[in-house]
Protein backbone atom coordinates (compact mmCIF):
# COMPACT_ATOMS: atom_id res chain seq x y z
CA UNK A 1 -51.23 18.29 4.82
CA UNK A 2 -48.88 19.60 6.81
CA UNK A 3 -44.90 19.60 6.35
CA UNK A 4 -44.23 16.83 8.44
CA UNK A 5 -46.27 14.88 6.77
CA UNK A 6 -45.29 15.71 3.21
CA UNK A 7 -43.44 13.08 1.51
CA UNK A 8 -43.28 14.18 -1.42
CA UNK A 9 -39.39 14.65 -1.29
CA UNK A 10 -38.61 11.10 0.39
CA UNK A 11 -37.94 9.49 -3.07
CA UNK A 12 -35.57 11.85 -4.01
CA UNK A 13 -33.70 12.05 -0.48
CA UNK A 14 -34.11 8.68 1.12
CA UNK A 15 -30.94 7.31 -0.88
CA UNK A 16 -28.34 10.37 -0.11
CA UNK A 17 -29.42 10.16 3.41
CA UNK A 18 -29.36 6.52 3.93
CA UNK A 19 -26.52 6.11 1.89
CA UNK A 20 -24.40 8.71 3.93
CA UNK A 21 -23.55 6.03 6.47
CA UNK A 22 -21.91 4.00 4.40
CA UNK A 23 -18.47 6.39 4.40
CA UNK A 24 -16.72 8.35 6.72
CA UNK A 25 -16.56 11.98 7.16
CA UNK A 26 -14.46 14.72 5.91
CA UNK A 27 -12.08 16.44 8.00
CA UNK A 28 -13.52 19.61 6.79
CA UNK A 29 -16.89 18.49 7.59
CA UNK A 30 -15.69 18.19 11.42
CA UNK A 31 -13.78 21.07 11.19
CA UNK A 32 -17.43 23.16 10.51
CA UNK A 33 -19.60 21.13 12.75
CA UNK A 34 -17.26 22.05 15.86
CA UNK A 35 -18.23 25.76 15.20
CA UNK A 36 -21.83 24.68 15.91
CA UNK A 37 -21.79 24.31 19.08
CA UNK A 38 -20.14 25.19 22.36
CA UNK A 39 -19.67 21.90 23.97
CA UNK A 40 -20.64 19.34 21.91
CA UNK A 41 -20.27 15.26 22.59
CA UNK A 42 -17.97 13.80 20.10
CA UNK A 43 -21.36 11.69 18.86
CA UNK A 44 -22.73 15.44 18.69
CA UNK A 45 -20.26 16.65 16.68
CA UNK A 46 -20.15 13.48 14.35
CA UNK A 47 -23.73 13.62 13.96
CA UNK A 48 -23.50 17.52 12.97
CA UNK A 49 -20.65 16.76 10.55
CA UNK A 50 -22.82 14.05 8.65
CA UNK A 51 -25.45 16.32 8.09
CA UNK A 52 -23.89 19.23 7.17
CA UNK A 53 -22.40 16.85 4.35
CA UNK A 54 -25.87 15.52 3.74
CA UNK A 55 -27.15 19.08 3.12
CA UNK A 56 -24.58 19.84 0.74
CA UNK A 57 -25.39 16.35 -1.45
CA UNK A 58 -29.07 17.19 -1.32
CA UNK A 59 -27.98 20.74 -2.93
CA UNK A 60 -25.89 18.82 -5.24
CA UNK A 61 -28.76 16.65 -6.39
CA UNK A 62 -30.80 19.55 -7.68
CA UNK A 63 -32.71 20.09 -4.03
CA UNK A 64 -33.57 24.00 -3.12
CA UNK A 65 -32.98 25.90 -0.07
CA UNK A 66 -36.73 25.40 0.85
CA UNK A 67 -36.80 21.63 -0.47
CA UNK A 68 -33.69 21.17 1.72
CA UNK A 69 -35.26 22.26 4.79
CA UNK A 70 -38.22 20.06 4.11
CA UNK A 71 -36.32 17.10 4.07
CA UNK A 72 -34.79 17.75 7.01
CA UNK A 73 -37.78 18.78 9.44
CA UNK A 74 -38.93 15.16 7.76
CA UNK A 75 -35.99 13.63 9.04
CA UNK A 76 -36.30 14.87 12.74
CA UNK A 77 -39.21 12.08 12.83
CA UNK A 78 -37.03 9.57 11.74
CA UNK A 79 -38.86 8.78 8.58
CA UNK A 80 -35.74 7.66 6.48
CA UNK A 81 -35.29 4.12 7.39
CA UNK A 82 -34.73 5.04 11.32
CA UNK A 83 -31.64 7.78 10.52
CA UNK A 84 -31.36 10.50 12.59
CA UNK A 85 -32.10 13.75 11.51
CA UNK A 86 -30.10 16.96 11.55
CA UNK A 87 -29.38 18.19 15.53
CA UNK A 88 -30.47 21.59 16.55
CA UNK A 89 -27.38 23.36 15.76
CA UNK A 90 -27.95 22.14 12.14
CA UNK A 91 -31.49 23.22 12.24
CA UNK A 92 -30.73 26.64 13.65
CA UNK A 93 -27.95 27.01 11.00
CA UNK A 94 -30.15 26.39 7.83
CA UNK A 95 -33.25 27.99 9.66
CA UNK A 96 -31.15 31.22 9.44
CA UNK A 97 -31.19 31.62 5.87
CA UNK A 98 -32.89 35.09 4.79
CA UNK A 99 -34.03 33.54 1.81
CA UNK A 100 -36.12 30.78 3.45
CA UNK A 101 -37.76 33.19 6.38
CA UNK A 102 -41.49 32.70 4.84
CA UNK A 103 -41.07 28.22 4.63
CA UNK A 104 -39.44 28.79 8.37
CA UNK A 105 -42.34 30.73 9.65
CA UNK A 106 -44.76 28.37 7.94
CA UNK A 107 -43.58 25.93 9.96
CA UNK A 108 -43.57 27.62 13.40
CA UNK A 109 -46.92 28.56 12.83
CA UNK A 110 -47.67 25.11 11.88
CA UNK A 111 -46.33 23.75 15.07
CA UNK A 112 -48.22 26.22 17.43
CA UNK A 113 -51.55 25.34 15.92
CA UNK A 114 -50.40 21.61 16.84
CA UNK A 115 -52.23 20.67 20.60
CA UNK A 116 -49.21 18.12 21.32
CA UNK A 117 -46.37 19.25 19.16
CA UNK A 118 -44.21 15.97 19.48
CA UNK A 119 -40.30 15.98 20.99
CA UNK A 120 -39.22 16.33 17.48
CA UNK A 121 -41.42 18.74 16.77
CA UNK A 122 -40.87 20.87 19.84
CA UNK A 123 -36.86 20.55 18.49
CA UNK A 124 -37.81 22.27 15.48
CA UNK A 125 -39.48 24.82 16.99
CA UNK A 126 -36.65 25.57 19.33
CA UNK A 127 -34.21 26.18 16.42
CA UNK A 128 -36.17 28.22 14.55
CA UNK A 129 -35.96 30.81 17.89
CA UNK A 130 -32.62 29.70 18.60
CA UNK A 131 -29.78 32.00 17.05
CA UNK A 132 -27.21 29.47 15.09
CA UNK A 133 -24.18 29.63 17.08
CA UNK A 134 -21.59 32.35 15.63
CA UNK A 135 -17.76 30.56 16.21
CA UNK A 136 -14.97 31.32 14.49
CA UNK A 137 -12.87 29.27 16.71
CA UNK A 138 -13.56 26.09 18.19
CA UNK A 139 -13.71 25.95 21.77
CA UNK A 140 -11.40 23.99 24.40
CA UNK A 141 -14.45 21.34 24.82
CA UNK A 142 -15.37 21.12 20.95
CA UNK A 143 -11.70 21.28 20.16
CA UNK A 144 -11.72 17.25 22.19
CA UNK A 145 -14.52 16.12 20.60
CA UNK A 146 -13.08 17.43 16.99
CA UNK A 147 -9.32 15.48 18.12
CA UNK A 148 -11.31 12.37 18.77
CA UNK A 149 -13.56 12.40 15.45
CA UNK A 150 -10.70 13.64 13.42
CA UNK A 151 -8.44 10.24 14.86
CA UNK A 152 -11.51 8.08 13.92
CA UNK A 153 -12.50 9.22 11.06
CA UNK A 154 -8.93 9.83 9.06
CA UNK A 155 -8.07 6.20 10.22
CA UNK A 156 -11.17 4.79 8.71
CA UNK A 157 -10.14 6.44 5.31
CA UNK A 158 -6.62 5.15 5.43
CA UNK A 159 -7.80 1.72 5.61
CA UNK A 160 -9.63 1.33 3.03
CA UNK A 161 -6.23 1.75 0.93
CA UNK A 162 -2.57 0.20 1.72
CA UNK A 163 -0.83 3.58 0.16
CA UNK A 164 -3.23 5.91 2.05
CA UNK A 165 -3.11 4.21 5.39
CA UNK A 166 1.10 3.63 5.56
CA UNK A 167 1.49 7.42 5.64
CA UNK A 168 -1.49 7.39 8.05
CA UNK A 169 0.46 5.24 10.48
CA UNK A 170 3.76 6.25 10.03
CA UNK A 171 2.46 9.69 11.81
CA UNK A 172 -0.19 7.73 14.17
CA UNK A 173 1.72 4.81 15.73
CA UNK A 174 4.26 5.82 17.88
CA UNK A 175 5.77 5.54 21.71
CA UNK A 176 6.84 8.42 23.88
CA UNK A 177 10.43 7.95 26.44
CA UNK A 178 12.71 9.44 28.20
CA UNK A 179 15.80 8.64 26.40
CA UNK A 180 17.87 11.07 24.50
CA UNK A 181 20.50 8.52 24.14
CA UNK A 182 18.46 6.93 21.35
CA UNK A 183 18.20 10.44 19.59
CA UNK A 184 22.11 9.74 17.33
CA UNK A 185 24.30 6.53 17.28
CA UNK A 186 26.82 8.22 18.73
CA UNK A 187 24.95 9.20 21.79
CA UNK A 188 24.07 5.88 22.18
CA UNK A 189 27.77 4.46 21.27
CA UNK A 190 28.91 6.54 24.43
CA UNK A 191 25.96 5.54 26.77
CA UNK A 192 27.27 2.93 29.52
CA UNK A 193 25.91 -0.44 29.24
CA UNK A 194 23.87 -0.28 32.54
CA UNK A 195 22.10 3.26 30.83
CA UNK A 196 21.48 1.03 27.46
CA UNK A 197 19.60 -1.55 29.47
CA UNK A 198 17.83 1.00 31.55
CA UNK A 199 16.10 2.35 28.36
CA UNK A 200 15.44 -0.93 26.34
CA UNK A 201 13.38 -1.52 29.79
CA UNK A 202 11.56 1.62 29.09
CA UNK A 203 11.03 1.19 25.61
CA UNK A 204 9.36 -2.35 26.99
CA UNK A 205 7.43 -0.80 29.28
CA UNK A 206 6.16 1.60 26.60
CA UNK A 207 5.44 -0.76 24.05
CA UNK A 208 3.56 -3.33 26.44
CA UNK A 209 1.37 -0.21 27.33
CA UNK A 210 1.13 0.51 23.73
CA UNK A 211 -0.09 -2.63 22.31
CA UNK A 212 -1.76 -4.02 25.82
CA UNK A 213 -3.81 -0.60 26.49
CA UNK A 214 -2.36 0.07 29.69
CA UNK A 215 -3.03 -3.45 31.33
CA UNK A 216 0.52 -3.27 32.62
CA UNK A 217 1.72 -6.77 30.59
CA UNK A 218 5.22 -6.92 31.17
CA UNK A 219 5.81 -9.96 28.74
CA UNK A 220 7.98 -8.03 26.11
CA UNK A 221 11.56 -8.99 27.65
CA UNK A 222 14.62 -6.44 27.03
CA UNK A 223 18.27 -7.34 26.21
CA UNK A 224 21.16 -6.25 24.55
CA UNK A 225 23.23 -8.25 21.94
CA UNK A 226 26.02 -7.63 19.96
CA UNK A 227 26.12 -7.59 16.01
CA UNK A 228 29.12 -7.08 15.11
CA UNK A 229 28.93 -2.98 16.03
CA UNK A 230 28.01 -1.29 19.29
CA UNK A 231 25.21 -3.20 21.54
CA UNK A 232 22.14 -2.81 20.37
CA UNK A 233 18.81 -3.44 22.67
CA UNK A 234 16.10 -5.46 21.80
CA UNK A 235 12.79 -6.36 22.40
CA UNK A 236 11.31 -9.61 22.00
CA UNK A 237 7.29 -11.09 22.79
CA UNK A 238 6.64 -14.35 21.31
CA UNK A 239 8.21 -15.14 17.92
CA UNK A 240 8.68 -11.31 17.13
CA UNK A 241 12.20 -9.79 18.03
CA UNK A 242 12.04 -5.73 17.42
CA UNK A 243 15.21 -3.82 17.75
CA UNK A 244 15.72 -0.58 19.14
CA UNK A 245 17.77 1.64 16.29
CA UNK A 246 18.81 4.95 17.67
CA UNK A 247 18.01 7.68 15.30
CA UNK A 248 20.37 9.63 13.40
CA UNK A 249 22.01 11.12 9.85
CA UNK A 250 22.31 8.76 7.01
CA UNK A 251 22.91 9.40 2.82
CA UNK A 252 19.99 8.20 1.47
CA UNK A 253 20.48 7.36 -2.73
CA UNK A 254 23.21 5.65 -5.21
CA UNK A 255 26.64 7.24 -3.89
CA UNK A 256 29.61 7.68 -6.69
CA UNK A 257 31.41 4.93 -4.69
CA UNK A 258 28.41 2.33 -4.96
CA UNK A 259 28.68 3.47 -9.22
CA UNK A 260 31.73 3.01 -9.61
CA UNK A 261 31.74 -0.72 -7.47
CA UNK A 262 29.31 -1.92 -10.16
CA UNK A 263 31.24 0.24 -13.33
CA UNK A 264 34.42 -2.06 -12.68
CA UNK A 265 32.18 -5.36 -11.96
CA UNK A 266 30.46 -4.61 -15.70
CA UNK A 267 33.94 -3.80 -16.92
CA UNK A 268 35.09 -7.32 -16.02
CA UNK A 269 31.75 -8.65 -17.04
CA UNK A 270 32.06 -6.74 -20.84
CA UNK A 271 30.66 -9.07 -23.74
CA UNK A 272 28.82 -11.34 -21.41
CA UNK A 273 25.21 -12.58 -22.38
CA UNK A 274 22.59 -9.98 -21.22
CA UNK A 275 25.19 -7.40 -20.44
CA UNK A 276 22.40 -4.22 -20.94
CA UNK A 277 20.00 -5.91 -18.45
CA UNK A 278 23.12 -6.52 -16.25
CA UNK A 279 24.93 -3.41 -16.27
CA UNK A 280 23.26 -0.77 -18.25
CA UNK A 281 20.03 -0.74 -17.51
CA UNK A 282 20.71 -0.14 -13.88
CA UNK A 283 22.87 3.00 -14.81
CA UNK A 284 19.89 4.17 -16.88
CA UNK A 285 17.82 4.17 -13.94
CA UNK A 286 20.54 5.67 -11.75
CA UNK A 287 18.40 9.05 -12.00
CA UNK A 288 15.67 8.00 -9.64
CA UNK A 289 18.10 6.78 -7.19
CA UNK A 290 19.93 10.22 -7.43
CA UNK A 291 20.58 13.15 -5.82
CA UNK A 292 22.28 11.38 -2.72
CA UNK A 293 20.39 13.44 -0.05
CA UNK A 294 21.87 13.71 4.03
CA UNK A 295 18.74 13.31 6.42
CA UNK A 296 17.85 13.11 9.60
CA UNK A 297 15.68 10.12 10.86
CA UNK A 298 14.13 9.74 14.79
CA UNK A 299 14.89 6.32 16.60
CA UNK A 300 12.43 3.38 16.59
CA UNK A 301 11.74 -0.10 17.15
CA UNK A 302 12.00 -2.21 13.71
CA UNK A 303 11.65 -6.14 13.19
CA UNK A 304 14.50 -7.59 13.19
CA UNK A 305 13.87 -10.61 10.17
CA UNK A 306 12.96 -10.91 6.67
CA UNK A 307 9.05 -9.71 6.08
CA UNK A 308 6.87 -12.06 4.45
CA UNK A 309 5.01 -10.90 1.02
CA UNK A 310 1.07 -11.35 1.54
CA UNK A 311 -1.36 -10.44 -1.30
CA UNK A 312 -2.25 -6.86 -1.17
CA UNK A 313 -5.10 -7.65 0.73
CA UNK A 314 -4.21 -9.61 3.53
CA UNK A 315 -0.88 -7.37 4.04
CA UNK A 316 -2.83 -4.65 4.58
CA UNK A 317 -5.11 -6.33 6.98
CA UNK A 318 -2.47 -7.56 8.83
CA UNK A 319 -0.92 -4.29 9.32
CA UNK A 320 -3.80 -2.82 10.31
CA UNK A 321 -4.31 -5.47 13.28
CA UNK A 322 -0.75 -5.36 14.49
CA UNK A 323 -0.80 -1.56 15.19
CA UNK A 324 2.74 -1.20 13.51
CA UNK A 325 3.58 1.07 10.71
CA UNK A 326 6.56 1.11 7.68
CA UNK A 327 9.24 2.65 7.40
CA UNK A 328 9.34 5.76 4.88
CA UNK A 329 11.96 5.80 2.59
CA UNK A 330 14.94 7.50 4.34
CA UNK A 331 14.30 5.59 7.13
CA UNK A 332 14.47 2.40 4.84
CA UNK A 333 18.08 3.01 3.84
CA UNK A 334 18.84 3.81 7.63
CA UNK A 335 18.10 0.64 8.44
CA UNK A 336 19.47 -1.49 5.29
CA UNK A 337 22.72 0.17 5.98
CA UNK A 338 22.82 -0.61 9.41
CA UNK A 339 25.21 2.45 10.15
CA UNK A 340 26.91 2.39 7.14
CA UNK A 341 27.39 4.40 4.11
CA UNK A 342 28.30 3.95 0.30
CA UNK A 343 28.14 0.36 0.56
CA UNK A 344 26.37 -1.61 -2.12
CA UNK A 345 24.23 -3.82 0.59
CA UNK A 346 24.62 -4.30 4.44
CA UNK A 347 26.82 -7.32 3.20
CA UNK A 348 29.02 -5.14 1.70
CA UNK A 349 30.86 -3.87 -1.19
CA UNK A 350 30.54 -7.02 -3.51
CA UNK A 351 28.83 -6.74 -6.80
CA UNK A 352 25.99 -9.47 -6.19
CA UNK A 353 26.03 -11.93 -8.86
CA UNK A 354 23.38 -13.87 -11.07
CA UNK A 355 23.43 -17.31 -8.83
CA UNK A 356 20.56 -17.64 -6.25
CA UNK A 357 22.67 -18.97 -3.96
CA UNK A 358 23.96 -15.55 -3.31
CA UNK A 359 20.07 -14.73 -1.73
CA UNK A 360 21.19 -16.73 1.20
CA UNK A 361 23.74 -14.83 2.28
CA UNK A 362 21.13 -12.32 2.83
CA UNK A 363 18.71 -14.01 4.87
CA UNK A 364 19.23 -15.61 8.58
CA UNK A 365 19.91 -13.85 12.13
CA UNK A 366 23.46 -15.17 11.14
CA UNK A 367 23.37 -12.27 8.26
CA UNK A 368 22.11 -9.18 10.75
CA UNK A 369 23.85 -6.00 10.01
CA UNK A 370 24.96 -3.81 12.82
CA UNK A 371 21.59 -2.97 13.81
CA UNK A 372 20.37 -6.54 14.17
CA UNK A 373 18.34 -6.69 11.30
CA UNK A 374 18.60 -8.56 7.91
CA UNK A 375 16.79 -9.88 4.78
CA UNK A 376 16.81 -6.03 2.52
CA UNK A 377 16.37 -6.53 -0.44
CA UNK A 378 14.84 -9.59 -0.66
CA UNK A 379 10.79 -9.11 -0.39
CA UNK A 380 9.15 -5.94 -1.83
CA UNK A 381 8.66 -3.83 1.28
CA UNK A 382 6.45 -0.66 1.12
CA UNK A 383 7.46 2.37 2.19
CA UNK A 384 5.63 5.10 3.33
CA UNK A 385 6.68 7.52 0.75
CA UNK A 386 4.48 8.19 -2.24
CA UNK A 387 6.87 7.84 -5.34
CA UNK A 388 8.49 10.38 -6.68
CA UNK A 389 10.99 10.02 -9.99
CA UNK A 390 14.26 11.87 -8.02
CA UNK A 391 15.57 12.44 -4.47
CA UNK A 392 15.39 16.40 -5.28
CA UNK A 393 11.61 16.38 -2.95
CA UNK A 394 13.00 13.78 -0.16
CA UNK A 395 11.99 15.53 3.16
CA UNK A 396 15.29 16.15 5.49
CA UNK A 397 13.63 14.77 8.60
CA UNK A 398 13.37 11.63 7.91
CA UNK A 399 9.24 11.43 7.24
CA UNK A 400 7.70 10.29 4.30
CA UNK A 401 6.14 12.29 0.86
CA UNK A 402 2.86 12.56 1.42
CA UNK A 403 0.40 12.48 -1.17
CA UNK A 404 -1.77 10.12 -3.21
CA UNK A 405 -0.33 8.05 -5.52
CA UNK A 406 1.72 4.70 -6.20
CA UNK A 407 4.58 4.15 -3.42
CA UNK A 408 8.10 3.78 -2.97
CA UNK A 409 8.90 -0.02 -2.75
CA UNK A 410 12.90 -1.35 -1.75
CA UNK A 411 13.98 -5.07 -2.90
CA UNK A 412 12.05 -8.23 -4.24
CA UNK A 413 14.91 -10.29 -5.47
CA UNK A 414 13.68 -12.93 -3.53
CA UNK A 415 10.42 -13.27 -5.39
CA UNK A 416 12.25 -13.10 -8.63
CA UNK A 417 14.30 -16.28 -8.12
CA UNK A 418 15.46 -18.67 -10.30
CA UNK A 419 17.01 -15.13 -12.24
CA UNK A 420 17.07 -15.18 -15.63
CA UNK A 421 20.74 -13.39 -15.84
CA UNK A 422 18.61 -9.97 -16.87
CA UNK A 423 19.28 -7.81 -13.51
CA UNK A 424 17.41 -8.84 -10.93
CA UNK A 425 20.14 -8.45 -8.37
CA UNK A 426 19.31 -4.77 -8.99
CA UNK A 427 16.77 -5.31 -6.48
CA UNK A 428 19.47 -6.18 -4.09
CA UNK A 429 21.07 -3.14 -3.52
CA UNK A 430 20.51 -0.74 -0.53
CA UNK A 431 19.66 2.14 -3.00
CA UNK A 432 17.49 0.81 -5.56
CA UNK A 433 13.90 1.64 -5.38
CA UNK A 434 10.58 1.31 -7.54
CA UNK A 435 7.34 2.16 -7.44
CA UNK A 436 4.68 -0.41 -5.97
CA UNK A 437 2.56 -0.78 -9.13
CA UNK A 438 5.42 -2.81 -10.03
CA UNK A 439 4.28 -5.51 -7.72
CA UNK A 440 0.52 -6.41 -8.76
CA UNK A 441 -0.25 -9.32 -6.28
CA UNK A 442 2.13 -9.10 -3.54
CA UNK A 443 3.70 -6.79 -1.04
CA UNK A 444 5.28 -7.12 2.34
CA UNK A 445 5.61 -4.99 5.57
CA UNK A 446 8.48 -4.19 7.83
CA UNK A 447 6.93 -3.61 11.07
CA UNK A 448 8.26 -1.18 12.69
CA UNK A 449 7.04 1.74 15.33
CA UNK A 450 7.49 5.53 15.78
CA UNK A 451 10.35 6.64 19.25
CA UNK A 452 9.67 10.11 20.12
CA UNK A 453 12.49 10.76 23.12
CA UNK A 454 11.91 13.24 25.65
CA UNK A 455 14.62 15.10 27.79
């Protein structure tokens, strides 16, 4: 019996190698396969990837250099439940071991005694002759194929998670204009009003090409409107109204102003029922809304109304369907301010109190802050930022920690109401953050997308 026919391994191997279809690839799987081969196909490349990972699970699982090799000239006639077996580059890679030259001239001899070697069989005999290929740096054509695996195969592990794919997204989904107005506020406070509408038309444009892959739907309309602060442009398409914040500096944590706003509201308030879960327990907890650390965010287009909280589930399927991402953290406060600073909420300075009719003052178009948005600190909405018990590791630019791990979530007073008088207007304010194991069923999403501006 020849090695092609011995199946004396197939029990052992069939489940790793069947079972390696049923998850996605490492990077640094891809990484190796695209030194394989000169110009592979992306499918080439994947292919080469999944078996390199295969032959490294058959190792695990007790299998020998020879027994390795074995299985895998098996699997070049398809005998495991149709899967394809290793490509040549593979082959030629594991054929080049010193330590298994008298199994890989066993089985070139084997073939030439054949009188019609099979296609398959023909492929192994072209590896074993075949030098493995000797890269150390991918070339321009395998360096394609490796972007388009590496884009496939990262989002399919991000979405098997919410935490792992909102820091996915936040780098993936993003439009590219020309508008360097939108990089501060104040280069887009001293843009003429002609200029403003010239680029929410662009950012439009952009984001109709985005979502509508390039089928030139105009049907996202551009304006600007007024909230109270300089015009701001938005988008609109449907029932969903985006706005377009410029990008810019903004304090992100619990300032010494914001402190001392709620120290002289718990001063009035001393000797009232539940004054620790009022008062004190927030300034316990003022650490992990402390340093208060300047950053830089980039512009971008942000629903303008309250988010709805899904089950955990469901929110993460929806996000994954509407191609938007979440905000990270600093770019969370950004927003919630609305262009200002030190200010309990984008309503202001005032203390919020225990009655729930204070939650609709927070909610409605009527409520917008300066950037046209409204409803923080209402719903628990994810961030992109894995949690982290202090501002000391916020990044300056804006982006998010990265990481595994729970994530930052801002607000969820809403969710809490009737309030039981023990500080749930915490929740509230623009600073206040927790982690999103706090939430066990629920969690909503700010849609919002990536502006990278060019000139």
């Amino acid at each position: 019996m020849g090695i092609f026919d011995d199946a004396s391994l197939d029990d052992r191997a069939s489940a790793i190698i069947i079972g390696s279809g049923k998850r996605t690839l490492r990077d640094e799987s891809l990484h190796a396969a695209a030194l394989l081969d000169a110009t592979p196909s992306p499918a080439m490349l994947e292919g080469d990837a999944e078996w390199l990972e295969i032959v490294d699970e058959l190792a695990a699982a007790g299998l020998s250099p020879e027994e390795v090799i074995r299985v895998c000239v098996r699997a070049t006639m398809r005998v495991y439940k149709r899967k394809e077996g290793p490509g040549p580059a593979v082959l030629a890679r594991l054929f080049a071991n010193p330590a298994v030259a008298p199994l890989v001239r066993a089985i070139a001899d084997e073939i030439a005694a054949l009188p019609t070697p099979t296609s398959a069989q023909r492929e192994v005999a072209d590896a074993i002759t075949s030098p493995p290929v000797a890269l150390t740096e991918p070339t321009a054509h395998a360096r394609d194929a490796l972007a388009k695996m590496l884009r496939r195969h990262r989002q399919a592990r991000a979405v098997r998670s919410l935490p792992a794919f909102v820091e996915w997204a936040y780098d993936a989904r993003r439009i590219r204009v020309a508008a360097p107005e939108l990089a501060t506020l104040d280069a887009w406070v001293v843009a003429t009003d002609q200029r403003r509408s010239e680029i929410a038309d662009t950012v439009a444009r952009a984001l109709s090409r985005y979502l509508d892959h390039g089928d030139g739907d105009t049907t996202w309309r551009a304006s600007l409107e007024s909230y109270g602060g300089p015009p701001i442009a938005v988008v609109a398409r449907g029932k969903l109204r985006m706005s377009i914040v410029p990008g810019g500096s903004v304090e992100v944590g619990f300032s010494e102003e914001e402190e001392a706003a709620v120290r002289a509201s718990s001063e009035t308030n001393a000797g009232c029922r539940h004054h620790y879960e009022l008062y004190d327990a927030l300034f316990d907890s003022i650490g992990i809304m402390r340093p208060v650390v300047r950053v830089t965010v980039k512009p971008m287009l942000v629903a303008q109304g309250e988010p709805e909280a899904l089950p955990l589930t469901e929110a993460r399927g929806t996000l994954v369907e509407s191609l938007f991402r979440v905000p990270s953290e600093a770019e969370w406060e950004h927003l919630a301010r609305g262009g200002y600073a030190r200010e309990l909420t984008y309503r202001g300075d005032v203390v919020p109190d225990t009655r729930d009719e204070y939650l609709a003052t927070m909610a409605g178009a009527e409520t917008a802050n300066a950037f046209g948005l409204w409803g923080f600190g209402l719903q628990p909405e994810i961030c992109a930022d894995r949690w982290s018990e202090s501002h000391d590791d916020l990044p300056l630019d804006g982006s998010p920690r990265r990481g595994d791990g729970p994530r930052v979530v801002r607000g969820g007073a809403a969710l809490l109401s009737p309030w039981q008088d023990t500080g749930e207007w915490h929740m509230l304010l623009t600073a206040f953050r927790m982690r999103d194991t706090t939430w066990q069923h629920v969690i909503a999403t700010r849609y919002a997308l990536g502006i990278d501006v060019e000139g």
